[in-house]
C-alpha atoms as a PDB file:
ATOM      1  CA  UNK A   1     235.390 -82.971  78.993  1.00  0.00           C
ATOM      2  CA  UNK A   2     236.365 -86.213  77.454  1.00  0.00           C
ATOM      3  CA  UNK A   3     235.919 -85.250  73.119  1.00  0.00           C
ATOM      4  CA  UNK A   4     234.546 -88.750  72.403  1.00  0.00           C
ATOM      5  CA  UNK A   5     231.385 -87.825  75.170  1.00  0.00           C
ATOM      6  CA  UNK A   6     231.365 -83.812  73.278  1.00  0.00           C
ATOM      7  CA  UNK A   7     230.670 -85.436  70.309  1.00  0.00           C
ATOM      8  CA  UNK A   8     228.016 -87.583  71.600  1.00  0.00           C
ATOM      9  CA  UNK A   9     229.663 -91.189  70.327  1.00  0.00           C
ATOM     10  CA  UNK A  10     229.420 -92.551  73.745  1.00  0.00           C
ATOM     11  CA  UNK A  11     226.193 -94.601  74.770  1.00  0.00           C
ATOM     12  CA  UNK A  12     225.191 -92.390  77.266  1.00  0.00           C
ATOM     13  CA  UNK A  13     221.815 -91.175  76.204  1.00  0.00           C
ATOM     14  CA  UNK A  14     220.772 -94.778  75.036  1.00  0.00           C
ATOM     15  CA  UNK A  15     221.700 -96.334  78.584  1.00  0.00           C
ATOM     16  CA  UNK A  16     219.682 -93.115  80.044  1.00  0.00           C
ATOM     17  CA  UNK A  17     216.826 -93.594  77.754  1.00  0.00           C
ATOM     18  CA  UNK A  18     216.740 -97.723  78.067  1.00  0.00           C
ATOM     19  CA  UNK A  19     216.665 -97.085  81.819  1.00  0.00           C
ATOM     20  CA  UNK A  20     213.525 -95.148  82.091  1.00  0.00           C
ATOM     21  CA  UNK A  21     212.018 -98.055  79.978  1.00  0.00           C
ATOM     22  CA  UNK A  22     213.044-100.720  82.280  1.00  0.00           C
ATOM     23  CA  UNK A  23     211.510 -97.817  85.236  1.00  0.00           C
ATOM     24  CA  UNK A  24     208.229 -98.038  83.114  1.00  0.00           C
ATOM     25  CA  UNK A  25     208.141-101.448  83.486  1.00  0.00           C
ATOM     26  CA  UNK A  26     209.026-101.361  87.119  1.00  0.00           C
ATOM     27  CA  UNK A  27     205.851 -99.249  87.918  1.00  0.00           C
ATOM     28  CA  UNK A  28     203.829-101.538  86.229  1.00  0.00           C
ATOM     29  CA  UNK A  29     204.988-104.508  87.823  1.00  0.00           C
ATOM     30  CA  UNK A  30     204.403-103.245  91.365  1.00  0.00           C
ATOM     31  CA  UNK A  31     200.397-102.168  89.964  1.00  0.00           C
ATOM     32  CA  UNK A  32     200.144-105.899  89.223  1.00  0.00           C
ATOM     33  CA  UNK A  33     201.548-107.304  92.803  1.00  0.00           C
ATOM     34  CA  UNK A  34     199.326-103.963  94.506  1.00  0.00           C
ATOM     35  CA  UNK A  35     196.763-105.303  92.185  1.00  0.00           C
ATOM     36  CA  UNK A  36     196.559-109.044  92.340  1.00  0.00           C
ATOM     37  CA  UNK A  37     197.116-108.708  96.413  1.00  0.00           C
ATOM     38  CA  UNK A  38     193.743-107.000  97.116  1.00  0.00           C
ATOM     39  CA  UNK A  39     193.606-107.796 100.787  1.00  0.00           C
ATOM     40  CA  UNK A  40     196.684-106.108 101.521  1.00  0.00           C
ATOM     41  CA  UNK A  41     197.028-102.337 102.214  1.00  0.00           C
ATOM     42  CA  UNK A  42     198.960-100.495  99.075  1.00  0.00           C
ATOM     43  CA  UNK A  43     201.148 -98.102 100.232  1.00  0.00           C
ATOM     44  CA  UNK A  44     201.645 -94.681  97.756  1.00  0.00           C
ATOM     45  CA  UNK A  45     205.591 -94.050  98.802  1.00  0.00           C
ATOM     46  CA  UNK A  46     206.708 -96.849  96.469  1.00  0.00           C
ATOM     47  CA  UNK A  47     204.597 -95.502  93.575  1.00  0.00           C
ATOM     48  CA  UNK A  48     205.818 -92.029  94.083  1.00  0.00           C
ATOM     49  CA  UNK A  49     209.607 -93.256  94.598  1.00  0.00           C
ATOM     50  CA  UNK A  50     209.182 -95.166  91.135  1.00  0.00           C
ATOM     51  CA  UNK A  51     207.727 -92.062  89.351  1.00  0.00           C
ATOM     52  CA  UNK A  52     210.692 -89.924  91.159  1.00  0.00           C
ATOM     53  CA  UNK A  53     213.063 -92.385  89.885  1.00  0.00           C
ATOM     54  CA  UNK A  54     212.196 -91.794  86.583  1.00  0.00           C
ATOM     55  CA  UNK A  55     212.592 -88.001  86.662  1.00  0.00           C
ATOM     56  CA  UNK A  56     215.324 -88.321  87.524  1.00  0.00           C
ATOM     57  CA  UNK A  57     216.307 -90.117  84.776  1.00  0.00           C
ATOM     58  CA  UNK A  58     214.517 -87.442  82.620  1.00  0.00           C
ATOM     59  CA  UNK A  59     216.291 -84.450  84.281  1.00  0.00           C
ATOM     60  CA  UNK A  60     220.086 -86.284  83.545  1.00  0.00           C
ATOM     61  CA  UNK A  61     218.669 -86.882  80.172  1.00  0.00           C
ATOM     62  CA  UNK A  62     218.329 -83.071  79.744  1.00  0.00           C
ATOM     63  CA  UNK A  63     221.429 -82.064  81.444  1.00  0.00           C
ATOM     64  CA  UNK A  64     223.514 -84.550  79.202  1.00  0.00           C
ATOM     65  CA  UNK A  65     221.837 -82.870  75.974  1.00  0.00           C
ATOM     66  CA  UNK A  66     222.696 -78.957  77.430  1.00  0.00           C
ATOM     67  CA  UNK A  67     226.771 -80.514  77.862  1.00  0.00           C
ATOM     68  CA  UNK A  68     227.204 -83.000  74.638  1.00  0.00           C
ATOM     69  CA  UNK A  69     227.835 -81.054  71.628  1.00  0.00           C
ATOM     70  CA  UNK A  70     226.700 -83.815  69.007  1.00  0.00           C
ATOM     71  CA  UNK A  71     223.875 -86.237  70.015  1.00  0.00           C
ATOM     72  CA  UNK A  72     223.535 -89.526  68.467  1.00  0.00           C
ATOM     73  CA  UNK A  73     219.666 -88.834  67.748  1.00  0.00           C
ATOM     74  CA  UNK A  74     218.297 -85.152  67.065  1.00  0.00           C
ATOM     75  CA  UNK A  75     218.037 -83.380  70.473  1.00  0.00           C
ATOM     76  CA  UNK A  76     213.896 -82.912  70.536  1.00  0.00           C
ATOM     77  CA  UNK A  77     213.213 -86.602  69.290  1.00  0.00           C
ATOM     78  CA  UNK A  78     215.862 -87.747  72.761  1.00  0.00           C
ATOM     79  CA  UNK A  79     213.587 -84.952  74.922  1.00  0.00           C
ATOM     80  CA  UNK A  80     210.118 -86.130  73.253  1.00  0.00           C
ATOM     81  CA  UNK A  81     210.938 -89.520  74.142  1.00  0.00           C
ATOM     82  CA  UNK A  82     212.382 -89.243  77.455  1.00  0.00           C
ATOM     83  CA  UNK A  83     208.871 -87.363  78.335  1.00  0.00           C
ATOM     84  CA  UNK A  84     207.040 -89.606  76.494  1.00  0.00           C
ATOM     85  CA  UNK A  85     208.469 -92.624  78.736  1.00  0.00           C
ATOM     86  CA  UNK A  86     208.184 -90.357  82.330  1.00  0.00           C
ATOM     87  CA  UNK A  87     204.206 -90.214  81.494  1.00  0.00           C
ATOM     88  CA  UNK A  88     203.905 -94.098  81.691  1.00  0.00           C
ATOM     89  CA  UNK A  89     205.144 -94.037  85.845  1.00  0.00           C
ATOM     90  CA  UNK A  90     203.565 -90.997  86.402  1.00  0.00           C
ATOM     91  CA  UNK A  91     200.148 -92.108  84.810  1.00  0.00           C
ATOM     92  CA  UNK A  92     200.926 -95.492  87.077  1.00  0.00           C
ATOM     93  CA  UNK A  93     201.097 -93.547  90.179  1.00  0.00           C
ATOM     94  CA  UNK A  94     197.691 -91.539  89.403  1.00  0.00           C
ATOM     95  CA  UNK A  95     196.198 -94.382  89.361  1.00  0.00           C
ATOM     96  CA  UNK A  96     197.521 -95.499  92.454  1.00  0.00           C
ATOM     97  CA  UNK A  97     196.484 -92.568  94.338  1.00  0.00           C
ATOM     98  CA  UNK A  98     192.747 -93.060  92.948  1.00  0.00           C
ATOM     99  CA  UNK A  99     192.801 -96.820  93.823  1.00  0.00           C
ATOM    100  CA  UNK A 100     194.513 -96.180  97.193  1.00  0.00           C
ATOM    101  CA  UNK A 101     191.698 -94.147  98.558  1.00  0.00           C
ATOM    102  CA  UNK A 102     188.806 -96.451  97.523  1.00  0.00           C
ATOM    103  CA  UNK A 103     190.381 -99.939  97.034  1.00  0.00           C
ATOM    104  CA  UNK A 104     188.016-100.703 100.499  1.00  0.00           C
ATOM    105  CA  UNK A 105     185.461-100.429  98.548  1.00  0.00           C
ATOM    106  CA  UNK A 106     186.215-102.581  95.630  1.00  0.00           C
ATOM    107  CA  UNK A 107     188.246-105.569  96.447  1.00  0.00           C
ATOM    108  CA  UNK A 108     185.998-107.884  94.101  1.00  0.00           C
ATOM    109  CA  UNK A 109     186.839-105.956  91.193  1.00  0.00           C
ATOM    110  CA  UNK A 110     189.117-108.029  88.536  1.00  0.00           C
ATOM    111  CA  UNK A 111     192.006-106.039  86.653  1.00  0.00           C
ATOM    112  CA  UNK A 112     193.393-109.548  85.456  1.00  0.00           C
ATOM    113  CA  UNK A 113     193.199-108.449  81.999  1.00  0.00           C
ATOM    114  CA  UNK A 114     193.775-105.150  81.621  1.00  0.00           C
ATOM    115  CA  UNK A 115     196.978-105.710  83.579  1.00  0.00           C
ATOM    116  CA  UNK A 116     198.211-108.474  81.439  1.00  0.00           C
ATOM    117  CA  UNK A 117     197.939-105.690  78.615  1.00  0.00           C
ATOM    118  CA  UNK A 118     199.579-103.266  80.601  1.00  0.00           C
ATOM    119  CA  UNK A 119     202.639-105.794  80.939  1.00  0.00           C
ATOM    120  CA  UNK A 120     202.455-106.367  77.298  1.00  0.00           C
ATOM    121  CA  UNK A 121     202.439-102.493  76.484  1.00  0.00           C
ATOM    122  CA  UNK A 122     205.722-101.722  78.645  1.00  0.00           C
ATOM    123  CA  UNK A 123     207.754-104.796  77.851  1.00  0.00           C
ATOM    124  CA  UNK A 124     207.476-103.802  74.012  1.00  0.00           C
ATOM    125  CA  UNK A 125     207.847-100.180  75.213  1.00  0.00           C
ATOM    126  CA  UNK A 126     211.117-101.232  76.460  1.00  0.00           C
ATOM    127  CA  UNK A 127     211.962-103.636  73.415  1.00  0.00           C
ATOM    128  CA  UNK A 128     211.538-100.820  70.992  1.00  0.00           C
ATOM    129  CA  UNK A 129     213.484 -98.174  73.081  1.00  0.00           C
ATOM    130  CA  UNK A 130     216.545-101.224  73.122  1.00  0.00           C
ATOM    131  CA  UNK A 131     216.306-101.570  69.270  1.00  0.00           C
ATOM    132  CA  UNK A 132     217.436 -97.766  69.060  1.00  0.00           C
ATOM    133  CA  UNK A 133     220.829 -98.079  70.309  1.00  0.00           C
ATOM    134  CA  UNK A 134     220.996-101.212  67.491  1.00  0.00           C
ATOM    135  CA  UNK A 135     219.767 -99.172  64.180  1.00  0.00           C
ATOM    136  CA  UNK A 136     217.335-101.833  64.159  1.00  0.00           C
ATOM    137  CA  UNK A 137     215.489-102.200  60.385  1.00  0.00           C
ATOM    138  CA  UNK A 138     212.600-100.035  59.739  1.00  0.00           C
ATOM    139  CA  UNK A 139     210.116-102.791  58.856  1.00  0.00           C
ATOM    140  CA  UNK A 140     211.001-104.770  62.563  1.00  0.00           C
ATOM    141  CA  UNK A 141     210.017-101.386  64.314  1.00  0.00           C
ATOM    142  CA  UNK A 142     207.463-100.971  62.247  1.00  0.00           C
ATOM    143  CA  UNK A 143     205.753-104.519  63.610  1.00  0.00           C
ATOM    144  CA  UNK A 144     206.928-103.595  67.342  1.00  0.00           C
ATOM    145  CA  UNK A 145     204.644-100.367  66.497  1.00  0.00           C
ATOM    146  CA  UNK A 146     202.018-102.352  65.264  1.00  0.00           C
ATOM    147  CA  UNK A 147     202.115-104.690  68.191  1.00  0.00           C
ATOM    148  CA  UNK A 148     201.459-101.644  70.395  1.00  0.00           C
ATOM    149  CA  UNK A 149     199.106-100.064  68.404  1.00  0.00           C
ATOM    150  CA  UNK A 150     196.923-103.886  68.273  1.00  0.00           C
ATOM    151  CA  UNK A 151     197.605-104.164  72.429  1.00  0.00           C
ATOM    152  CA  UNK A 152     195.751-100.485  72.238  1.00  0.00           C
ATOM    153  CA  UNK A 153     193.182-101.613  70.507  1.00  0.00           C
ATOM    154  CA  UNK A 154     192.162-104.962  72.583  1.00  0.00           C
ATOM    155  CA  UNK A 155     192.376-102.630  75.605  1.00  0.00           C
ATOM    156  CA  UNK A 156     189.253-100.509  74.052  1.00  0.00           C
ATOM    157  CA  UNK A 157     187.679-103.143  73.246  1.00  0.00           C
ATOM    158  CA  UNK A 158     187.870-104.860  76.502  1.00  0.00           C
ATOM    159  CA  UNK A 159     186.999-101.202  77.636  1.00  0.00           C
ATOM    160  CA  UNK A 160     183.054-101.429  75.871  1.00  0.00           C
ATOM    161  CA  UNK A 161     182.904-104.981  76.964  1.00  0.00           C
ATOM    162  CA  UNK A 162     183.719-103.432  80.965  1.00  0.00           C
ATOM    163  CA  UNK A 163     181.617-100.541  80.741  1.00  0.00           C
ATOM    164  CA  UNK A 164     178.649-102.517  79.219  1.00  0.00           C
ATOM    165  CA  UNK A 165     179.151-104.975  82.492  1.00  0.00           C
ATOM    166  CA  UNK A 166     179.143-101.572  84.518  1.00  0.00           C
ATOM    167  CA  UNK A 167     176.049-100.529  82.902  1.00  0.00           C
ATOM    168  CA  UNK A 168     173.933-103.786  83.213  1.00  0.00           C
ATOM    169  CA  UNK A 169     171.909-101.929  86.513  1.00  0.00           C
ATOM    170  CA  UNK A 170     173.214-104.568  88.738  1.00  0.00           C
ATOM    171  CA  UNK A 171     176.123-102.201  90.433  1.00  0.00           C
ATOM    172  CA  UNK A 172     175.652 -99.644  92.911  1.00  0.00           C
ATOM    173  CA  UNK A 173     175.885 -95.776  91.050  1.00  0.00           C
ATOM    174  CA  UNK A 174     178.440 -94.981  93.564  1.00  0.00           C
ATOM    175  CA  UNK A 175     180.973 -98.019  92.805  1.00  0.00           C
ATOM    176  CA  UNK A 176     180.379 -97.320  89.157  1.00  0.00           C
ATOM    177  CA  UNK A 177     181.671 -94.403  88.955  1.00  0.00           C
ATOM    178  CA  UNK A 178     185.038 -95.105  91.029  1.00  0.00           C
ATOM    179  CA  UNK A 179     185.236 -98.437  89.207  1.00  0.00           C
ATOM    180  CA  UNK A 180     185.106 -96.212  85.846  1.00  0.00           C
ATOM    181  CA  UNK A 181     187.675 -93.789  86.712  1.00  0.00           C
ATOM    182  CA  UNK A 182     190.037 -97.004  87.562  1.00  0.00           C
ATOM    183  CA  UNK A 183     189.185 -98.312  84.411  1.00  0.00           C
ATOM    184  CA  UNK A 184     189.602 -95.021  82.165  1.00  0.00           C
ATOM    185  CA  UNK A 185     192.959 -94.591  84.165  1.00  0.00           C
ATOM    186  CA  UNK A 186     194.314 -98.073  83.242  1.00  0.00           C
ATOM    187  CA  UNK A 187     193.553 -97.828  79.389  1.00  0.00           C
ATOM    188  CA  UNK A 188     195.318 -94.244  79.721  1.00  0.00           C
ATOM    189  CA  UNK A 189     198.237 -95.770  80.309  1.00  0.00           C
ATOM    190  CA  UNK A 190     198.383 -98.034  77.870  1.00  0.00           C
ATOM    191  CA  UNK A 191     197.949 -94.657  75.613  1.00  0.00           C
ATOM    192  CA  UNK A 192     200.757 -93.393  77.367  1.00  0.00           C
ATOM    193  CA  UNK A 193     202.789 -96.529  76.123  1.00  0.00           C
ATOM    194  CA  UNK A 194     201.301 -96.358  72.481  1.00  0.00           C
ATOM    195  CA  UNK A 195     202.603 -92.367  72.714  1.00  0.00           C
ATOM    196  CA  UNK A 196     206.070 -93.224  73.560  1.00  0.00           C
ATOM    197  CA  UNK A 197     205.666 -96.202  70.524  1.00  0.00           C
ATOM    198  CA  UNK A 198     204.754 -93.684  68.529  1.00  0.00           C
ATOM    199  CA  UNK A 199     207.796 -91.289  68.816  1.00  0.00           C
ATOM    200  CA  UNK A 200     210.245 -94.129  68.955  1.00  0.00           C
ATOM    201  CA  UNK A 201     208.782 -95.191  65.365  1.00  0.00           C
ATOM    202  CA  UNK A 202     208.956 -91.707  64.022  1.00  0.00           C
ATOM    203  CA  UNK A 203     212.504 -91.377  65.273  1.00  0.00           C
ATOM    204  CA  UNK A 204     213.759 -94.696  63.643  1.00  0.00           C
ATOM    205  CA  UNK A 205     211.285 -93.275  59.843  1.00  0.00           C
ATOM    206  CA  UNK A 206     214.058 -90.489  60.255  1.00  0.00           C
ATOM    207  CA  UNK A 207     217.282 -92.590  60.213  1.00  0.00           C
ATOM    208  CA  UNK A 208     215.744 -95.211  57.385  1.00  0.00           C
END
């Protein structure tokens, strides 16, 4: 085995890491095109290869910490974050399935804005997870964190502001209910994003 890889002072783990970002982002980008195409029949198997293509990612990520002898980040930060970032396509797809079955149903509903968050969530996901590799300086990660933690907060409040709509007595009891689930879904993955912020800050409070 090549000593320089043993010792961990190759970039392997950040290129492994950085590419289940850029996956997260990829499953969110095909929710907006499913999304803003509501006449058009989603299909599941793209959803489902995205989320596979990111396990994948997380398996390699746990075989390369069982073979390198020195990592350049503790070993359970590299594992918390590489399961932190697998939640975001796998939250993606369960929300895929739900809106798959019913989307029929609910063509006139409008996820303009809580996919423009979405976007926002994974693209500074994938920022953050980049500035790793660079040692970037605590107070820069710190705002990236804060970003998130903001984008998490406008998506609760646009939450009440949905459910109060939902509520008004205008809406059949049946669509509410499936239109809630969507929307509970959606904000969860925004959580998932803020989780995978929130390990990527702790990691960097650790090398400061």
């Amino acid at each position: 085995m090549n000593l320089r890889k043993l010792l961990g002072h190759d970039d392997k783990f950040f290129d492994l890491l950085e590419s289940s970002a850029r996956q997260a982002q990829s499953s969110v980008q095909l929710l907006v095109t499913t999304l803003k195409n509501p006449e058009t029949t989603p299909s599941l198997d793209e959803f489902v290869q995205a989320r596979r293509k990111d396990k994948k990612i997380t398996e390699e990520i746990t075989e390369e910490l069982c073979k390198t002898f020195v990592t350049p980040l503790e070993r359970e930060d590299i594992e918390a974050l590489s399961i932190a970032l697998y939640k975001i396509p796998k939250t993606v797809e369960k929300f895929s399935e739900k809106f798959i079955l019913c989307h029929n149903h609910i063509k006139e509903v409008d996820f303009t804005r809580q996919l423009k968050l979405l976007q926002q969530t994974t693209e500074t996901v994938a920022e953050m997870v980049k500035k790793l590799r660079e040692r970037v300086h605590l107070e820069k990660m710190k705002d990236q964190n804060s970003r998130l933690h903001y984008l998490e907060g406008e998506a609760d409040k646009l939450m009440l502001e949905l459910i109060k709509e939902l509520y008004s007595g205008v809406h059949d009891p049946l669509k509410v209910i499936i239109i809630l689930d969507l929307y509970e879904t959606l904000e969860r993955i925004i959580d998932r994003c803020r989780d995978a912020g929130n390990v990527i800050f702790q990691i960097v409070l650790k090398y400061s």
